[in-house]
C-alpha atoms as a PDB file:
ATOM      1  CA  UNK A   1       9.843-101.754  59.697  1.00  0.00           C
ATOM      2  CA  UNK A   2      13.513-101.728  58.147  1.00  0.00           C
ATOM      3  CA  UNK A   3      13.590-100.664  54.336  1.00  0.00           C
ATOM      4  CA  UNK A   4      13.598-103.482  51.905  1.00  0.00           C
ATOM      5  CA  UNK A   5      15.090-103.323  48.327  1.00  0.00           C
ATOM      6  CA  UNK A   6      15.020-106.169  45.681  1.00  0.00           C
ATOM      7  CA  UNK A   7      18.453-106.105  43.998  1.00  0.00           C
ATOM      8  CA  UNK A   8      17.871-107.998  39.932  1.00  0.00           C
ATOM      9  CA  UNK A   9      20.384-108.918  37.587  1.00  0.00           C
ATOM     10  CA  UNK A  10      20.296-109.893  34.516  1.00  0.00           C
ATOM     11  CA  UNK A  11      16.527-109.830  34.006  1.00  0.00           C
ATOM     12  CA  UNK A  12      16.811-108.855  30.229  1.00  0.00           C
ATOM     13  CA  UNK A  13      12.812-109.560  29.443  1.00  0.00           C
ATOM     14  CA  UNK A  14      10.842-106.697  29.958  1.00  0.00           C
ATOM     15  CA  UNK A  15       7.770-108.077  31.021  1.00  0.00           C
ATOM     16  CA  UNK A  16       9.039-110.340  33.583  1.00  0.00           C
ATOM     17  CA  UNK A  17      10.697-107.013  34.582  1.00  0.00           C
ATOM     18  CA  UNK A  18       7.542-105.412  35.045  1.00  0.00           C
ATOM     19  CA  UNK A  19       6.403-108.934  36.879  1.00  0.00           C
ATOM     20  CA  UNK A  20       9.180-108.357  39.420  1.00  0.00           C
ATOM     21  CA  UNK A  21       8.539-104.793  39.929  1.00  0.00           C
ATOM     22  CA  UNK A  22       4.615-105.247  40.561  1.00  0.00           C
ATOM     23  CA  UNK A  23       5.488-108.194  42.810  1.00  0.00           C
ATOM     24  CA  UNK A  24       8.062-105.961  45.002  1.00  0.00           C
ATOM     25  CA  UNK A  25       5.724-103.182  45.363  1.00  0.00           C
ATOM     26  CA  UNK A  26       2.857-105.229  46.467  1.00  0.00           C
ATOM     27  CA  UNK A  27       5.016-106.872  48.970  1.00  0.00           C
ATOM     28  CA  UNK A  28       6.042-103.542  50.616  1.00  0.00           C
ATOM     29  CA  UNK A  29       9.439-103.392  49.268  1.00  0.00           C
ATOM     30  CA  UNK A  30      10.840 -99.603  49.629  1.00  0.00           C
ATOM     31  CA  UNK A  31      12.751-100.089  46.120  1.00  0.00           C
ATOM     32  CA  UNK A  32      14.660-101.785  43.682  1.00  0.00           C
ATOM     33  CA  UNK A  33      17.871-101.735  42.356  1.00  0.00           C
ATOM     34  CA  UNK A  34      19.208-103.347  38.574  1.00  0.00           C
ATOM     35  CA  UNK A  35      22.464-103.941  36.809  1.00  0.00           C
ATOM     36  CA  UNK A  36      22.591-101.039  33.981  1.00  0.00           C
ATOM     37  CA  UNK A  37      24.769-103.453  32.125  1.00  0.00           C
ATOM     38  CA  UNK A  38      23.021-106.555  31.823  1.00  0.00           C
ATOM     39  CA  UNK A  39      19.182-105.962  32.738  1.00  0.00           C
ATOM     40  CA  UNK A  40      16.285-104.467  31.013  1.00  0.00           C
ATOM     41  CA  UNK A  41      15.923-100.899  31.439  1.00  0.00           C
ATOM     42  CA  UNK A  42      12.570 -98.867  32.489  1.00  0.00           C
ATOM     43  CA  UNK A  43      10.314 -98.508  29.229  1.00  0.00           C
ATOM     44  CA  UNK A  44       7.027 -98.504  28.608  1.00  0.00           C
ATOM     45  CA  UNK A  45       6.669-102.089  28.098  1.00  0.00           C
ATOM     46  CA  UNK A  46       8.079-102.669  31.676  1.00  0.00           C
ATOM     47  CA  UNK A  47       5.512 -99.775  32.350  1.00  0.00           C
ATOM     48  CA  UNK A  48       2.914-101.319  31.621  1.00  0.00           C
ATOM     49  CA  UNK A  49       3.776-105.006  32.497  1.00  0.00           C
ATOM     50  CA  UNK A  50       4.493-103.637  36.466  1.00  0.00           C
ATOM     51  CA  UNK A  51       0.770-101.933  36.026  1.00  0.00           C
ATOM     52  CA  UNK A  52       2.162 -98.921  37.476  1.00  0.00           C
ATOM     53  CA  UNK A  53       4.293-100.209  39.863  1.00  0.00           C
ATOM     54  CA  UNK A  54       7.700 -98.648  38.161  1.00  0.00           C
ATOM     55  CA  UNK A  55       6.042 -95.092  38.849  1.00  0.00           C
ATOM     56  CA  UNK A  56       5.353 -95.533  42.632  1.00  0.00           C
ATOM     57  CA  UNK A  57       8.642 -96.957  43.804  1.00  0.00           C
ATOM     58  CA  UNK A  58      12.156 -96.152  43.020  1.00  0.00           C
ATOM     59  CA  UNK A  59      14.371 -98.334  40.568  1.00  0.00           C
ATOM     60  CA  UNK A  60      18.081 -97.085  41.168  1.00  0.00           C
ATOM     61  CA  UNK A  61      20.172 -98.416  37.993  1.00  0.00           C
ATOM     62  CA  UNK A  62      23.606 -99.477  39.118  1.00  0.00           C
ATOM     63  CA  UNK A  63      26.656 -99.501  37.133  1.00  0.00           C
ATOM     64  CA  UNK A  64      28.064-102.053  39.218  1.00  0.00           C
ATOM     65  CA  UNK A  65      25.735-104.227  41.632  1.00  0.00           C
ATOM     66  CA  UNK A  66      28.552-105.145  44.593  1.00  0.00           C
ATOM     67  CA  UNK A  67      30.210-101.826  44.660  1.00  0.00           C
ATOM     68  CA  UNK A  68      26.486-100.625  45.026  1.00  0.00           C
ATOM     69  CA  UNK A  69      25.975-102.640  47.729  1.00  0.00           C
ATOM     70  CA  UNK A  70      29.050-101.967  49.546  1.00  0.00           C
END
């Protein structure tokens, strides 16, 4: 099966951040990637939210999402 990342921007609401995170990791996705300028960063709030989720995948914070993607 070919990797699959989730690529968020501008999710600023930790919680719905966590929501995204336990949803991609439930799905199978091999990680996820964020916008360091404009989304919510990893705390323990998002933590707790993903129920754990955060820990078992990778997040990758990119400074710039299309350059990332290139």
């Amino acid at each position: 099966r070919p990797p699959l990342w989730v690529v968020l921007d501008q999710v600023t609401d930790p919680m719905n951040m966590g929501a995204v995170l336990r949803s991609a990791y439930f799905l199978g996705a091999s990680g996820v990637v964020t916008c360091r300028r404009n989304s919510c960063p990893i705390t323990p709030t998002v933590s707790r939210a993903s129920a754990g989720a955060a820990e078992r995948m990778i997040v990758h914070d990119a400074k710039k999402i299309p350059e990332f993607l290139q």
